[in-house]
Protein backbone atom coordinates (compact mmCIF):
# COMPACT_ATOMS: atom_id res chain seq x y z
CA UNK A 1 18.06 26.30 -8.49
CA UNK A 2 16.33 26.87 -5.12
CA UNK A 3 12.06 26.97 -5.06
CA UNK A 4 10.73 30.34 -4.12
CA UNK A 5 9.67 29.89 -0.45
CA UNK A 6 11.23 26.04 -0.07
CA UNK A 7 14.31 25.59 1.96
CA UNK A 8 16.44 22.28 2.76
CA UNK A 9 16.07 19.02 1.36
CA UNK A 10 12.55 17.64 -0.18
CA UNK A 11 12.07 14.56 -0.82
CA UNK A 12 8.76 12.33 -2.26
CA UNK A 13 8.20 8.70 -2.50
CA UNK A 14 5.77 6.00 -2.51
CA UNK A 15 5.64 2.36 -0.68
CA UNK A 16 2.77 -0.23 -2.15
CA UNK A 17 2.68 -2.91 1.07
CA UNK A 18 -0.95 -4.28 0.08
CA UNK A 19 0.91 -6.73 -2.32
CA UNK A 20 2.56 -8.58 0.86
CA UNK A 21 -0.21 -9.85 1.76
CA UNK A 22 0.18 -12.21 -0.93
CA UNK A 23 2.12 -14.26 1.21
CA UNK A 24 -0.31 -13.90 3.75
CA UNK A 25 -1.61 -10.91 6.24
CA UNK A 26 1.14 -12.23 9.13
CA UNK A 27 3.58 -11.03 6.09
CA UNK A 28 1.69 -8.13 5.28
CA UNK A 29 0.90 -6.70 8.70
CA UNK A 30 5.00 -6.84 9.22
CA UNK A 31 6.07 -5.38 6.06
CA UNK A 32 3.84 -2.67 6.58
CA UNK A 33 4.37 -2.15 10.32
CA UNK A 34 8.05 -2.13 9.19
CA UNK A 35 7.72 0.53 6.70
CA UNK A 36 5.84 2.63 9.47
CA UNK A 37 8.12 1.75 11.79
CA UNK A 38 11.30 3.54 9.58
CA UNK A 39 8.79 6.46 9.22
CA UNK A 40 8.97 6.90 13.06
CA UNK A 41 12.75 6.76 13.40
CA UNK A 42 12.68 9.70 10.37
CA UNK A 43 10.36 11.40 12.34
CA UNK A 44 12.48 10.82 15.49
CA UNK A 45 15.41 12.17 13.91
CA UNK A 46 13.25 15.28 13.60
CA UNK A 47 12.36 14.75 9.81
CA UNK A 48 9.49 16.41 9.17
CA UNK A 49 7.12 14.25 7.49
CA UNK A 50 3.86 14.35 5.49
CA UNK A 51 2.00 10.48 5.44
CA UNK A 52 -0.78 9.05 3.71
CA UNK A 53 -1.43 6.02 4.87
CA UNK A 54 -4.75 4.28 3.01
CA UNK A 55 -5.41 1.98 5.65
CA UNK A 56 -4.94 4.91 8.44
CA UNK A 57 -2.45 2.81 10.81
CA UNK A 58 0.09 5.78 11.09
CA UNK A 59 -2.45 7.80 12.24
CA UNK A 60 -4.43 4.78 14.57
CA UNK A 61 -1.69 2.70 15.19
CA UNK A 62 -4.53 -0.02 15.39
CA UNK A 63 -3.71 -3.75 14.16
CA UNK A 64 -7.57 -4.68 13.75
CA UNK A 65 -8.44 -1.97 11.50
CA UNK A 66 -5.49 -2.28 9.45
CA UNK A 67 -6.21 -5.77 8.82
CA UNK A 68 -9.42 -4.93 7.98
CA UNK A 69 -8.48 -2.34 5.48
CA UNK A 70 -5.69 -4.67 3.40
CA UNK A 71 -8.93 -7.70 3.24
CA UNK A 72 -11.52 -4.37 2.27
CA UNK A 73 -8.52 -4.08 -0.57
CA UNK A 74 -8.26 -7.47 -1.33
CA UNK A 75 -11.92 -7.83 -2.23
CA UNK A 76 -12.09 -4.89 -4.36
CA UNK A 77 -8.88 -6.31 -6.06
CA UNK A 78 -10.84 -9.52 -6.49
CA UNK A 79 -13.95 -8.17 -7.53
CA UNK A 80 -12.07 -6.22 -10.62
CA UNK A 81 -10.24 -8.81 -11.69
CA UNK A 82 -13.19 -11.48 -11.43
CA UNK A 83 -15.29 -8.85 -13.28
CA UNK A 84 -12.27 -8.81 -16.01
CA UNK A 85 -11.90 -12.38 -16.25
CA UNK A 86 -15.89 -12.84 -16.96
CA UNK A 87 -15.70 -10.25 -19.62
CA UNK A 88 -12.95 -12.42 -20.72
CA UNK A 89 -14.98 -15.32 -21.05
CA UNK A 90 -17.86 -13.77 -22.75
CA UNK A 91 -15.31 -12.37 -25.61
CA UNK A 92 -15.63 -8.50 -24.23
CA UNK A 93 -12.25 -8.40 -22.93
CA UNK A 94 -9.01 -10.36 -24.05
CA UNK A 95 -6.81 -11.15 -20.62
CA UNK A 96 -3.54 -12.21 -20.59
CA UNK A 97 -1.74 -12.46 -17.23
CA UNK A 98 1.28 -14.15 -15.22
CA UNK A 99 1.03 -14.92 -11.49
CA UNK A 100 4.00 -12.98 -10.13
CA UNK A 101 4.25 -14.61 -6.92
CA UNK A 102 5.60 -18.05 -7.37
């Protein structure tokens, strides 16, 4: 059944490329320069398209300040889960995890 006022095709998704830098930012930076990279050829194709982009390279195209934003992530990442893990330790919290990566 069509939407009132929608025409064509619509389509949503989501891409999480913070996690790449797991294997390091090298890694990361291409994964996610990669994913922006598709974006463009979409957009090329004359797909109309509608980004968010956290760390604001679509817009910027800058490699500095999206290497800056995935270690700004990092931390916070860090800083939860070292908050998480001292509640742990003080019998607040009960943790149980798996390292994913290996």
């Amino acid at each position: 059944m069509p939407v009132s006022g929608v025409s064509g095709w619509k389509l949503s998704a989501s891409c999480k490329t913070q996690y790449a830098a797991c294997y390091g930012v090298d890694h990361f930076l291409h994964c996610h320069r990669r994913v922006i990279s598709l974006l463009d050829l979409w957009r090329d194709f004359g797909i109309e398209l509608e980004v968010c982009d956290e760390s604001e390279y679509w817009e910027m195209r800058s490699l500095e300040r999206l290497e800056q934003k995935v270690a700004r992530y990092d931390r916070m990442v860090a800083a939860v889960a070292g908050q998480i893990i001292d509640d742990a330790k003080r019998g607040r919290a009960e943790v149980e995890g798996r390292n994913l990566y290996r």
